[in-house]
PDB file of N, CA and C in Angstrom:
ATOM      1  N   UNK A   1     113.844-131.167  48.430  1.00  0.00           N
ATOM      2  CA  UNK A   1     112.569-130.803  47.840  1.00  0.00           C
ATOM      3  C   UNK A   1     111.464-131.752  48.329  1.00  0.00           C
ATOM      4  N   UNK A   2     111.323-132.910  48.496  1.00  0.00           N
ATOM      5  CA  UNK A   2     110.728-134.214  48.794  1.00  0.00           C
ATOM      6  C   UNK A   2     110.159-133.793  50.327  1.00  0.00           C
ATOM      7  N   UNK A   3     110.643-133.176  51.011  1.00  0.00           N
ATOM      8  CA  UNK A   3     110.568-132.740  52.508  1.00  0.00           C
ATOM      9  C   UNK A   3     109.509-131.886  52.300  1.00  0.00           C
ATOM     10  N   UNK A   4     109.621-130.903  51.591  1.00  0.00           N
ATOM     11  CA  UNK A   4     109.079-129.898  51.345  1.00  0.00           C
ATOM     12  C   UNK A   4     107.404-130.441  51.163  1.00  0.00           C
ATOM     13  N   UNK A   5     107.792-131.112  50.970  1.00  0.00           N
ATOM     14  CA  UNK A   5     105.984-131.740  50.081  1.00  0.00           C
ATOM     15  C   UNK A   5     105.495-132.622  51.034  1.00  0.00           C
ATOM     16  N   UNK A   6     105.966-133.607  51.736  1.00  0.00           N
ATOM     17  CA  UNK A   6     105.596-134.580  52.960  1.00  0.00           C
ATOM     18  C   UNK A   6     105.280-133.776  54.068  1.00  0.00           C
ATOM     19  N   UNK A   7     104.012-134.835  55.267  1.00  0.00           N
ATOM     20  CA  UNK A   7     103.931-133.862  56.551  1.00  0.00           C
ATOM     21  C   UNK A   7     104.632-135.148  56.944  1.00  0.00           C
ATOM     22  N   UNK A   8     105.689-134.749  58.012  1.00  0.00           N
ATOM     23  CA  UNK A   8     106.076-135.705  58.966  1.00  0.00           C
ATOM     24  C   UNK A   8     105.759-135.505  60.363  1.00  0.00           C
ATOM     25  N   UNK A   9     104.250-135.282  60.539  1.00  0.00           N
ATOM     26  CA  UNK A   9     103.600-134.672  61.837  1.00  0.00           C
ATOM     27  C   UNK A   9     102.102-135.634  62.091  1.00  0.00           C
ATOM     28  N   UNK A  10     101.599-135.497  63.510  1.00  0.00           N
ATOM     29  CA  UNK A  10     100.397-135.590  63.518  1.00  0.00           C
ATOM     30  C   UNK A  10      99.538-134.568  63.285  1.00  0.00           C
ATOM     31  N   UNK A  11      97.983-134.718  62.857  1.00  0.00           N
ATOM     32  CA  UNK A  11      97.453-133.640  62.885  1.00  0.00           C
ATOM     33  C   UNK A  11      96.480-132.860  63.761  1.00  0.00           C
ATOM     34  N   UNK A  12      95.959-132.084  64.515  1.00  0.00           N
ATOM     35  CA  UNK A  12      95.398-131.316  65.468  1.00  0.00           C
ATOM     36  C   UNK A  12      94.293-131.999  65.180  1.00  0.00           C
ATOM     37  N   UNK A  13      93.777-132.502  65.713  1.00  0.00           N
ATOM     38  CA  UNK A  13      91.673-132.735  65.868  1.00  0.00           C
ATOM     39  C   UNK A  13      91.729-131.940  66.294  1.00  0.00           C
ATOM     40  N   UNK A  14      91.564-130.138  66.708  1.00  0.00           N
ATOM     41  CA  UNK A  14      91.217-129.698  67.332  1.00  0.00           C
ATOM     42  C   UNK A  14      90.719-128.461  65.618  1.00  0.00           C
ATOM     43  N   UNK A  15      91.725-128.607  65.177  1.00  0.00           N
ATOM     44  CA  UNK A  15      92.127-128.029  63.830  1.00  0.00           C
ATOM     45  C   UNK A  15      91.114-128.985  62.851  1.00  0.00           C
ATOM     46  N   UNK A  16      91.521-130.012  62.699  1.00  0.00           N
ATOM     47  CA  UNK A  16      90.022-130.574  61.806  1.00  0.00           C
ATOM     48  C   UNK A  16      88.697-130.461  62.104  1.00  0.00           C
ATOM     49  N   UNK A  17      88.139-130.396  63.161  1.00  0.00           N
ATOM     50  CA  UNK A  17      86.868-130.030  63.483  1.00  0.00           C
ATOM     51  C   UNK A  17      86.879-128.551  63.209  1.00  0.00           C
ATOM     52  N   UNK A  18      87.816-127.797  63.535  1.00  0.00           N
ATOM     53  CA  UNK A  18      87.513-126.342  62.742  1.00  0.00           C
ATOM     54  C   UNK A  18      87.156-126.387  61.446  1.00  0.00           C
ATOM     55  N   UNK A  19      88.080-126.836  60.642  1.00  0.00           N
ATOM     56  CA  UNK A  19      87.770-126.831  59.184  1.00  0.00           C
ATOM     57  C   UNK A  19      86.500-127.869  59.082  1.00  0.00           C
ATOM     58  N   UNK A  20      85.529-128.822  59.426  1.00  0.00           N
ATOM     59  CA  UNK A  20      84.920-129.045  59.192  1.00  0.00           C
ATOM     60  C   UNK A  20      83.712-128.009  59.825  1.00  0.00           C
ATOM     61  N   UNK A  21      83.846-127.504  60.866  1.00  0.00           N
ATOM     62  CA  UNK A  21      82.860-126.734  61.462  1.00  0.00           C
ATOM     63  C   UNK A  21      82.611-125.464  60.725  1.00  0.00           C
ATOM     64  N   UNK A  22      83.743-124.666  60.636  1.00  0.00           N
ATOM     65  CA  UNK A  22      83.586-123.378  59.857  1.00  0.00           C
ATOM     66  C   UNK A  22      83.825-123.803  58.042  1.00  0.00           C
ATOM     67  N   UNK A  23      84.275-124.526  57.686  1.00  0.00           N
ATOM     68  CA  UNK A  23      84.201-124.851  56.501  1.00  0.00           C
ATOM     69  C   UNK A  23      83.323-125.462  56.186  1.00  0.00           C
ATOM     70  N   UNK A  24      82.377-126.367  56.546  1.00  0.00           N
ATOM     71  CA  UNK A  24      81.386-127.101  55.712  1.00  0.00           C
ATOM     72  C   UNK A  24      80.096-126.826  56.500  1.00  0.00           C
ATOM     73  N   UNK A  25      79.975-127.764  57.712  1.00  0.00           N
ATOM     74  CA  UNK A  25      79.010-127.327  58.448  1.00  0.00           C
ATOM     75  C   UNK A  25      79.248-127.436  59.914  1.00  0.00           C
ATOM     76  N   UNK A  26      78.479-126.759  60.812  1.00  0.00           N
ATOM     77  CA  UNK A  26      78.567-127.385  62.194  1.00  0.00           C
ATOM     78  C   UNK A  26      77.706-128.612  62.689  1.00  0.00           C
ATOM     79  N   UNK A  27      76.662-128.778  61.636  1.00  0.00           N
ATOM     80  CA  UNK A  27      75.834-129.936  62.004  1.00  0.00           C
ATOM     81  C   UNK A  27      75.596-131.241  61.270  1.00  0.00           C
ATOM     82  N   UNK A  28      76.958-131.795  60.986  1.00  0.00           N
ATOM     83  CA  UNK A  28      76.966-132.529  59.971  1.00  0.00           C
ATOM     84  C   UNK A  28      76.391-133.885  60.089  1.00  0.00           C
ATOM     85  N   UNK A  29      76.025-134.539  59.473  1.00  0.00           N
ATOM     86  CA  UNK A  29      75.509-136.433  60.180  1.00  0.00           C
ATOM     87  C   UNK A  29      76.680-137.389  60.029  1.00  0.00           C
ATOM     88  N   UNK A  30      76.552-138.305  60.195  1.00  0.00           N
ATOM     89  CA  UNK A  30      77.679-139.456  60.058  1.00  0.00           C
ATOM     90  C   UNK A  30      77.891-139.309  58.805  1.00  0.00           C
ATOM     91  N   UNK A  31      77.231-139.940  57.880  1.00  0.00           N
ATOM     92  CA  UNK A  31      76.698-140.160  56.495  1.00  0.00           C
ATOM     93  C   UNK A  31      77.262-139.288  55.825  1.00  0.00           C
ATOM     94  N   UNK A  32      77.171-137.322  56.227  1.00  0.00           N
ATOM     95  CA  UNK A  32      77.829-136.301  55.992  1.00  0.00           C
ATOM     96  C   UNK A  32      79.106-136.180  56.176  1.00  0.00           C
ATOM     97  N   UNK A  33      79.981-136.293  57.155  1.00  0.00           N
ATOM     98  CA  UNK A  33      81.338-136.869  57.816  1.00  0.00           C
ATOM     99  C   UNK A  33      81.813-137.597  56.894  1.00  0.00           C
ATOM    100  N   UNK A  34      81.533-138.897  56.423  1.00  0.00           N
ATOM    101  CA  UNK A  34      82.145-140.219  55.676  1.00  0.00           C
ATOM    102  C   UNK A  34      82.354-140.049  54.251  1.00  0.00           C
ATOM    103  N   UNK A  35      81.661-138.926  54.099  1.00  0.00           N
ATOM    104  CA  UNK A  35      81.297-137.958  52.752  1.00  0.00           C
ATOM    105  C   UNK A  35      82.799-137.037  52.341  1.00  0.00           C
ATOM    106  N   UNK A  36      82.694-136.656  53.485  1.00  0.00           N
ATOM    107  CA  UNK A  36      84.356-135.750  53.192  1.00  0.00           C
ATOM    108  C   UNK A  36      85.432-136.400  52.936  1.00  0.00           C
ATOM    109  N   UNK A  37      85.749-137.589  53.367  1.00  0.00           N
ATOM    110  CA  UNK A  37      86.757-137.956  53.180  1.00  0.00           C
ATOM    111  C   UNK A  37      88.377-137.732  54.112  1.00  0.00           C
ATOM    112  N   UNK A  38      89.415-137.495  53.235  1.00  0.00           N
ATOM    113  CA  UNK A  38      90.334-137.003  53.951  1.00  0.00           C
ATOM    114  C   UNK A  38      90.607-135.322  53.472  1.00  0.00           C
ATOM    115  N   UNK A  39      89.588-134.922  52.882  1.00  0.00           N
ATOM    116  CA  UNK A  39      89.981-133.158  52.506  1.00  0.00           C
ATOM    117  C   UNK A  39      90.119-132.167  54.193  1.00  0.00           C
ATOM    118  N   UNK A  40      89.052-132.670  55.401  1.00  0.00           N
ATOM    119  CA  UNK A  40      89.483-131.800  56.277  1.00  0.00           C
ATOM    120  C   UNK A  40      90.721-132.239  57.039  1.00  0.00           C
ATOM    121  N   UNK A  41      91.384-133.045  57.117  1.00  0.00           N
ATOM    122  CA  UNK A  41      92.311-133.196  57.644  1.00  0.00           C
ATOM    123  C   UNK A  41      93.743-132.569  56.963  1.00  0.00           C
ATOM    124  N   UNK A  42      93.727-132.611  55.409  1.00  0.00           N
ATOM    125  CA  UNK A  42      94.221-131.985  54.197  1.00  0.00           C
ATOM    126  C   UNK A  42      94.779-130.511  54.761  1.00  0.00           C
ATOM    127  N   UNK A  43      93.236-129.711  55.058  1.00  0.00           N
ATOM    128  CA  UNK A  43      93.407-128.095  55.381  1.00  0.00           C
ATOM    129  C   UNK A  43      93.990-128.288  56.900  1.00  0.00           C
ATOM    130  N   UNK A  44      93.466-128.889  57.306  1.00  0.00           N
ATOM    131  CA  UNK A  44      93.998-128.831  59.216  1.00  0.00           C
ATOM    132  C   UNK A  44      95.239-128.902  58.645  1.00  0.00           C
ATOM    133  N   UNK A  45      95.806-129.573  57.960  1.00  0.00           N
ATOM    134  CA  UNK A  45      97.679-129.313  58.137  1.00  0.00           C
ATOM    135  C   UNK A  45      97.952-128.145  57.661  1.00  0.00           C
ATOM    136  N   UNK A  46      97.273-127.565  56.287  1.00  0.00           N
ATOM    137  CA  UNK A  46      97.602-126.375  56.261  1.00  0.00           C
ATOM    138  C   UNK A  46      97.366-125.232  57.038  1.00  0.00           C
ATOM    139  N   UNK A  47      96.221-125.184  58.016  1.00  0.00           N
ATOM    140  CA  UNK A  47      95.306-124.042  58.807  1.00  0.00           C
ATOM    141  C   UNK A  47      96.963-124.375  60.061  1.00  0.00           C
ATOM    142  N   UNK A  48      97.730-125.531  60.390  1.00  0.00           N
ATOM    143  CA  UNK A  48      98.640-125.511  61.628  1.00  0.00           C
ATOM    144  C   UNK A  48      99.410-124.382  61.406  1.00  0.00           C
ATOM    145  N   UNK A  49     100.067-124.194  59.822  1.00  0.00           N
ATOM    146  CA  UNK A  49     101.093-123.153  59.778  1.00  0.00           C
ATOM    147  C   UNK A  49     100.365-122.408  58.436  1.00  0.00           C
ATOM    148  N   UNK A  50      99.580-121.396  58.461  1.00  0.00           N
ATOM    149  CA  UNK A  50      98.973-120.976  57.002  1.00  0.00           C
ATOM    150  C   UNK A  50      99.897-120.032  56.573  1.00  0.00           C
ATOM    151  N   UNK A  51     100.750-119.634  57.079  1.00  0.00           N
ATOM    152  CA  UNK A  51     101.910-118.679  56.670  1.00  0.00           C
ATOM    153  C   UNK A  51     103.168-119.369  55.678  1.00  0.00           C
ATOM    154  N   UNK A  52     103.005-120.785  55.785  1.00  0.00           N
ATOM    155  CA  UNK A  52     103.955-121.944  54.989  1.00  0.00           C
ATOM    156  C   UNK A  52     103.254-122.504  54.141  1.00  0.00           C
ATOM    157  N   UNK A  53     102.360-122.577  54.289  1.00  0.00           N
ATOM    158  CA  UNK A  53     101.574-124.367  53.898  1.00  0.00           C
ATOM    159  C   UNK A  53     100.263-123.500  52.733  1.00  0.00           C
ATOM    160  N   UNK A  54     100.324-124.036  51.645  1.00  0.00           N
ATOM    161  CA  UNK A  54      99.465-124.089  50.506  1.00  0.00           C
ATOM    162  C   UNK A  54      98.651-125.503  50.202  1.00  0.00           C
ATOM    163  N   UNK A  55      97.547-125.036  50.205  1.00  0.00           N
ATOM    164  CA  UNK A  55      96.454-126.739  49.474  1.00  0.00           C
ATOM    165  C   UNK A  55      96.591-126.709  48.099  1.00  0.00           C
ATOM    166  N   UNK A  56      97.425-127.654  47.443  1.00  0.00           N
ATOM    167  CA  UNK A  56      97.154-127.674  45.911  1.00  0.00           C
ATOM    168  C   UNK A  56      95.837-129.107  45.823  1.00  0.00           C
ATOM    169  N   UNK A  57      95.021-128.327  44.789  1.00  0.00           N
ATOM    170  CA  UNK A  57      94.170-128.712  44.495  1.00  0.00           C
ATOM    171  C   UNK A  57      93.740-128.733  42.771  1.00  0.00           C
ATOM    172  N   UNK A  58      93.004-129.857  42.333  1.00  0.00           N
ATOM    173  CA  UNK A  58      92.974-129.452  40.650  1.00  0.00           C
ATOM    174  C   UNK A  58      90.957-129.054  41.077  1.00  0.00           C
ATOM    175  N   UNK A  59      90.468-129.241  42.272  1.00  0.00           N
ATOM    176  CA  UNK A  59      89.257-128.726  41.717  1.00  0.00           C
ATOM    177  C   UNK A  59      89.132-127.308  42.190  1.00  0.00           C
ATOM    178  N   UNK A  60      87.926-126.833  41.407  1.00  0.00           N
ATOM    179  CA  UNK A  60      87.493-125.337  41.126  1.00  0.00           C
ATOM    180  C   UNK A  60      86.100-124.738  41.997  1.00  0.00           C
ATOM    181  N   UNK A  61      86.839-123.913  42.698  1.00  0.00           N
ATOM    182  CA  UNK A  61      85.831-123.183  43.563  1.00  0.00           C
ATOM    183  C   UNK A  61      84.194-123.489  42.855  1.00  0.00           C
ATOM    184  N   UNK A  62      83.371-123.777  43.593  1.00  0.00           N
ATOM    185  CA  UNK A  62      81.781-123.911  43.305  1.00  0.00           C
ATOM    186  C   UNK A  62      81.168-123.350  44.844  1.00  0.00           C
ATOM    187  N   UNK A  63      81.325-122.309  44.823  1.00  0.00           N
ATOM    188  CA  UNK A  63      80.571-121.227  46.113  1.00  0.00           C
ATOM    189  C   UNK A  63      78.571-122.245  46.269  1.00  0.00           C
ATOM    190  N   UNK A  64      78.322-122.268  45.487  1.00  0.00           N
ATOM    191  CA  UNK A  64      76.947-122.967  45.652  1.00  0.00           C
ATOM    192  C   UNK A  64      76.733-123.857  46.006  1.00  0.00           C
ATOM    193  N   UNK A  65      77.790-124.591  46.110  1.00  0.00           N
ATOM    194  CA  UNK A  65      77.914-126.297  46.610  1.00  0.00           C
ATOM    195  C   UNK A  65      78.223-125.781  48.317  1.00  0.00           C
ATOM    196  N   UNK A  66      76.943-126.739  49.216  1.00  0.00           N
ATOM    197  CA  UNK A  66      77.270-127.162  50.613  1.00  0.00           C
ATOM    198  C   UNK A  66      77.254-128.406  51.404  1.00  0.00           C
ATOM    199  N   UNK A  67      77.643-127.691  52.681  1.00  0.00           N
ATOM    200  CA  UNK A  67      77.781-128.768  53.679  1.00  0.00           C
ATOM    201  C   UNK A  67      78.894-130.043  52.580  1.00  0.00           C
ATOM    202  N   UNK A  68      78.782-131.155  53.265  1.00  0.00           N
ATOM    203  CA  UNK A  68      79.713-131.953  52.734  1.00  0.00           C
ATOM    204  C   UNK A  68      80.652-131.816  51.097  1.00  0.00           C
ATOM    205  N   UNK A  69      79.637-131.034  50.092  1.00  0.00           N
ATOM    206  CA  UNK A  69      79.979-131.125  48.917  1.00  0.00           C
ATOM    207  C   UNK A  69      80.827-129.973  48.577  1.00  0.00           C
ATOM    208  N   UNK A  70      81.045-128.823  49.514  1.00  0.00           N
ATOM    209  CA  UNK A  70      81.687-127.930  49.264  1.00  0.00           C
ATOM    210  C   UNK A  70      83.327-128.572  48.690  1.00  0.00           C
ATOM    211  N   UNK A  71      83.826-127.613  47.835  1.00  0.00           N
ATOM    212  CA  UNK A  71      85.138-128.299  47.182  1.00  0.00           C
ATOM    213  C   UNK A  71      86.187-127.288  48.061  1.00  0.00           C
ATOM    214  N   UNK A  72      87.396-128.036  47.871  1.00  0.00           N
ATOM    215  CA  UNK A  72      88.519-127.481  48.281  1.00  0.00           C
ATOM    216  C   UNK A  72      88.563-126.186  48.541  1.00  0.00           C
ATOM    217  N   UNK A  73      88.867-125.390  47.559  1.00  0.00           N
ATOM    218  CA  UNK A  73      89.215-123.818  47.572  1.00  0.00           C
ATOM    219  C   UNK A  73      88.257-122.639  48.266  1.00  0.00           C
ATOM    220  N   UNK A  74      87.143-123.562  48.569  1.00  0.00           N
ATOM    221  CA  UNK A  74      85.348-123.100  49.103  1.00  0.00           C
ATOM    222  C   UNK A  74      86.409-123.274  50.711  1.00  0.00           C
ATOM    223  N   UNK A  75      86.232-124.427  50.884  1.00  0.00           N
ATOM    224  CA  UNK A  75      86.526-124.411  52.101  1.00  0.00           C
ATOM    225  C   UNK A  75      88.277-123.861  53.313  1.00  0.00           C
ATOM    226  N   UNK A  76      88.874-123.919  52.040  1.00  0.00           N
ATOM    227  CA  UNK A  76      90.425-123.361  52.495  1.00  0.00           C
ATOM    228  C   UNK A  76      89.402-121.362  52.835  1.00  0.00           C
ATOM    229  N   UNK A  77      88.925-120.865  52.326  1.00  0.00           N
ATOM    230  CA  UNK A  77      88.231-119.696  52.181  1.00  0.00           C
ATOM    231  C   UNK A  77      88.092-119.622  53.296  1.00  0.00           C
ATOM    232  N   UNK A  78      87.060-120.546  53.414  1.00  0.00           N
ATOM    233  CA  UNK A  78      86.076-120.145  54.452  1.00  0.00           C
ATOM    234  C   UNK A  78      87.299-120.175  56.059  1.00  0.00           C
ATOM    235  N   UNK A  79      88.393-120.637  56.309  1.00  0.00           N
ATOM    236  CA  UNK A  79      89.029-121.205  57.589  1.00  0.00           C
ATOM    237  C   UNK A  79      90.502-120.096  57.158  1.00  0.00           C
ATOM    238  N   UNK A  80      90.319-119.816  55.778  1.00  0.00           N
ATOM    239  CA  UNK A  80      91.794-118.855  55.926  1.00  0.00           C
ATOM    240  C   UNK A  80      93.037-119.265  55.452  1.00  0.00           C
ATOM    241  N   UNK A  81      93.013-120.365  55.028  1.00  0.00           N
ATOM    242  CA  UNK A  81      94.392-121.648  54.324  1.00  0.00           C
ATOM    243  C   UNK A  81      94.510-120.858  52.644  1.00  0.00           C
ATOM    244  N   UNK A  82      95.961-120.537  52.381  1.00  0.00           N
ATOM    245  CA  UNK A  82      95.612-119.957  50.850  1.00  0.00           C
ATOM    246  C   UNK A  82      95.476-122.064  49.701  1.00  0.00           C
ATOM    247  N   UNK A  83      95.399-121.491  48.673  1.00  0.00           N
ATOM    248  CA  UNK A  83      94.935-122.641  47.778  1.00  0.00           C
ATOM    249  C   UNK A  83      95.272-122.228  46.575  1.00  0.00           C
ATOM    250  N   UNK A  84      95.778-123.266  45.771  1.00  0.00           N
ATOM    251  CA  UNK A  84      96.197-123.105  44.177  1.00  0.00           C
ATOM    252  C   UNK A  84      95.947-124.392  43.863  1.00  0.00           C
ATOM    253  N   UNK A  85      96.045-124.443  42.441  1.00  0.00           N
ATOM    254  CA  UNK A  85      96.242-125.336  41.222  1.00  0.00           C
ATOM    255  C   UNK A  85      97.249-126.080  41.047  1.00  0.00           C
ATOM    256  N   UNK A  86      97.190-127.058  40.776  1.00  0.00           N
ATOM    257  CA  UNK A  86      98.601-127.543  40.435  1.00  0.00           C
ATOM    258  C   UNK A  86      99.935-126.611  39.197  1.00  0.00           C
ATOM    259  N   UNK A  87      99.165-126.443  38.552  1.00  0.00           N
ATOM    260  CA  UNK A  87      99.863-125.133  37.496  1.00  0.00           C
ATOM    261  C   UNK A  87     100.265-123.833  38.273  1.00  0.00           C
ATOM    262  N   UNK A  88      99.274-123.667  38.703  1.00  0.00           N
ATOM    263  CA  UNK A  88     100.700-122.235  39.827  1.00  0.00           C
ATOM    264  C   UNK A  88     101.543-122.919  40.912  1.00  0.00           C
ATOM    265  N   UNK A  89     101.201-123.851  41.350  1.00  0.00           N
ATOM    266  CA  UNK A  89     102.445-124.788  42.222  1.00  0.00           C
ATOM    267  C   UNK A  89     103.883-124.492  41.003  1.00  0.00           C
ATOM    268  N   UNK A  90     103.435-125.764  39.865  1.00  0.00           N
ATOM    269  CA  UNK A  90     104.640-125.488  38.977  1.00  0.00           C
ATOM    270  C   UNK A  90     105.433-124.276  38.529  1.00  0.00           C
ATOM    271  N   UNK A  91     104.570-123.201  38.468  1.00  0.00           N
ATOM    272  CA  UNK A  91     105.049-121.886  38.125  1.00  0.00           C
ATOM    273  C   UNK A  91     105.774-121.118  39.475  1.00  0.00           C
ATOM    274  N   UNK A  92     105.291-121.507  40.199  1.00  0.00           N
ATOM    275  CA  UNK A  92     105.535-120.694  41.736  1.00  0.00           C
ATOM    276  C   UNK A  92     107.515-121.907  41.876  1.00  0.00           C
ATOM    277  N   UNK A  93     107.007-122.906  41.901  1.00  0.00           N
ATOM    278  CA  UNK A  93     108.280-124.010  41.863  1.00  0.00           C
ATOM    279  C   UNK A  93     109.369-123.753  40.876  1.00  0.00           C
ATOM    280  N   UNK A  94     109.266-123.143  39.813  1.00  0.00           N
ATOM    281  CA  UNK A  94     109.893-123.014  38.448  1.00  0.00           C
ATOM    282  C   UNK A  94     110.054-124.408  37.736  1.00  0.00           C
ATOM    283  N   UNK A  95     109.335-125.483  37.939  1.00  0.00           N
ATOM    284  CA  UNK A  95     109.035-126.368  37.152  1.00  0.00           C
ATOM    285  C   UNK A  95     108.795-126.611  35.973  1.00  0.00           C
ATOM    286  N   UNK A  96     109.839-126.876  34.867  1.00  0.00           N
ATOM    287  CA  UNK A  96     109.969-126.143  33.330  1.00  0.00           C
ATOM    288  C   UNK A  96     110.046-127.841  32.490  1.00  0.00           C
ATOM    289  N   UNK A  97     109.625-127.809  31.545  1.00  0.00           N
ATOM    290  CA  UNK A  97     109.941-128.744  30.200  1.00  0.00           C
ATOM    291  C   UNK A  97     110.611-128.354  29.337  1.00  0.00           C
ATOM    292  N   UNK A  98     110.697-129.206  28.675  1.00  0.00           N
ATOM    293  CA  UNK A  98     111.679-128.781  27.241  1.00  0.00           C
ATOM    294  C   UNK A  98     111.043-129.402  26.164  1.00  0.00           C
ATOM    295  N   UNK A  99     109.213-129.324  26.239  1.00  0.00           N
ATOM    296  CA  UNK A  99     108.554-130.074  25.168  1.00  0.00           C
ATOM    297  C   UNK A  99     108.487-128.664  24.138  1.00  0.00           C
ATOM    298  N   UNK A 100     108.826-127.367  24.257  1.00  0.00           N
ATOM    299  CA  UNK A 100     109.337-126.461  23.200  1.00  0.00           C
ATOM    300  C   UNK A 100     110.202-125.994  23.584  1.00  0.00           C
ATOM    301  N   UNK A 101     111.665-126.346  23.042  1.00  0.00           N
ATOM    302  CA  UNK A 101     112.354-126.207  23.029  1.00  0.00           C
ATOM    303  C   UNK A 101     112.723-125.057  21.917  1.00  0.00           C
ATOM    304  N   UNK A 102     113.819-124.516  21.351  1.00  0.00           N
ATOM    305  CA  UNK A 102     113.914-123.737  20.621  1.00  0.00           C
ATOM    306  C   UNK A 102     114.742-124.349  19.349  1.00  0.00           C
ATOM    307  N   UNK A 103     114.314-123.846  18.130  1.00  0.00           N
ATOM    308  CA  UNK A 103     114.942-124.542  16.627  1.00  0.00           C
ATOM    309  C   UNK A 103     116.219-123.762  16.479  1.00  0.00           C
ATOM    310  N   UNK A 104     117.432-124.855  15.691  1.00  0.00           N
ATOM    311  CA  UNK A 104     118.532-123.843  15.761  1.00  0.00           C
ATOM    312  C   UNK A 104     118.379-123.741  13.876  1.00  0.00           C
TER     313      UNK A 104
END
C-alpha cells in the first residue's frame, strides 16, 4: 500500500511548465513562480500517468481565483489530472473506523 502512495521517479519539466502554463498562467513573474510552491510539480506527476494517478487535495475549487492563486482542483481541470478530497480517497480505499461501532 505505502508504494502506492510514494513517487519513486523524477519529474518531467517538460510536464511542469505545462501545468504551470495551461494551469495558471503563461506569463508568470518570478515573484509569481515562488508563489506556487510545490503544487505544479504535484500535478506534473499526476498529468505523467492521468489514467493512475489522482491529486488528493483538502482545498476547494475557487474558479475566480488566478494566475498563481488558483487552487488545486482549478488547476488539475484546467491540464486534465482527475482530483479528490481526502474523504473520497478514504472511501474509494475502504478506509473504515470503528468509532461506531455497533451495541450488543
Amino acid at each position: 500500500m505505502k508504494t502506492a502512495l510514494l513517487l519513486d521517479e523524477s519529474v518531467d519539466g517538460a510536464l511542469v511548465q505545462e501545468v504551470i502554463t495551461q494551469g495558471c498562467a503563461p506569463d508568470l513573474s518570478d515573484t509569481e513562480l515562488e508563489l506556487l510552491g510545490r503544487d505544479p510539480f504535484l500535478v506534473a506527476y499526476a498529468l505523467a500517468a492521468p489514467e493512475a494517478r489522482v491529486v488528493v487535495t483538502s482545498e476547494v475549487s475557487k474558479p475566480k481565483r488566478q494566475r498563481q492563486n488558483r487552487h488545486l482542483p482549478d488547476v488539475c481541470q484546467s491540464v486534465g489530472v482527475q482530483c479528490c478530497d481526502p474523504f473520497a480517497l478514504n472511501r474509494v480505499l475502504g478506509f473504515r473506523t470503528d468509532w461506531k461501532t455497533k451495541k450488543s
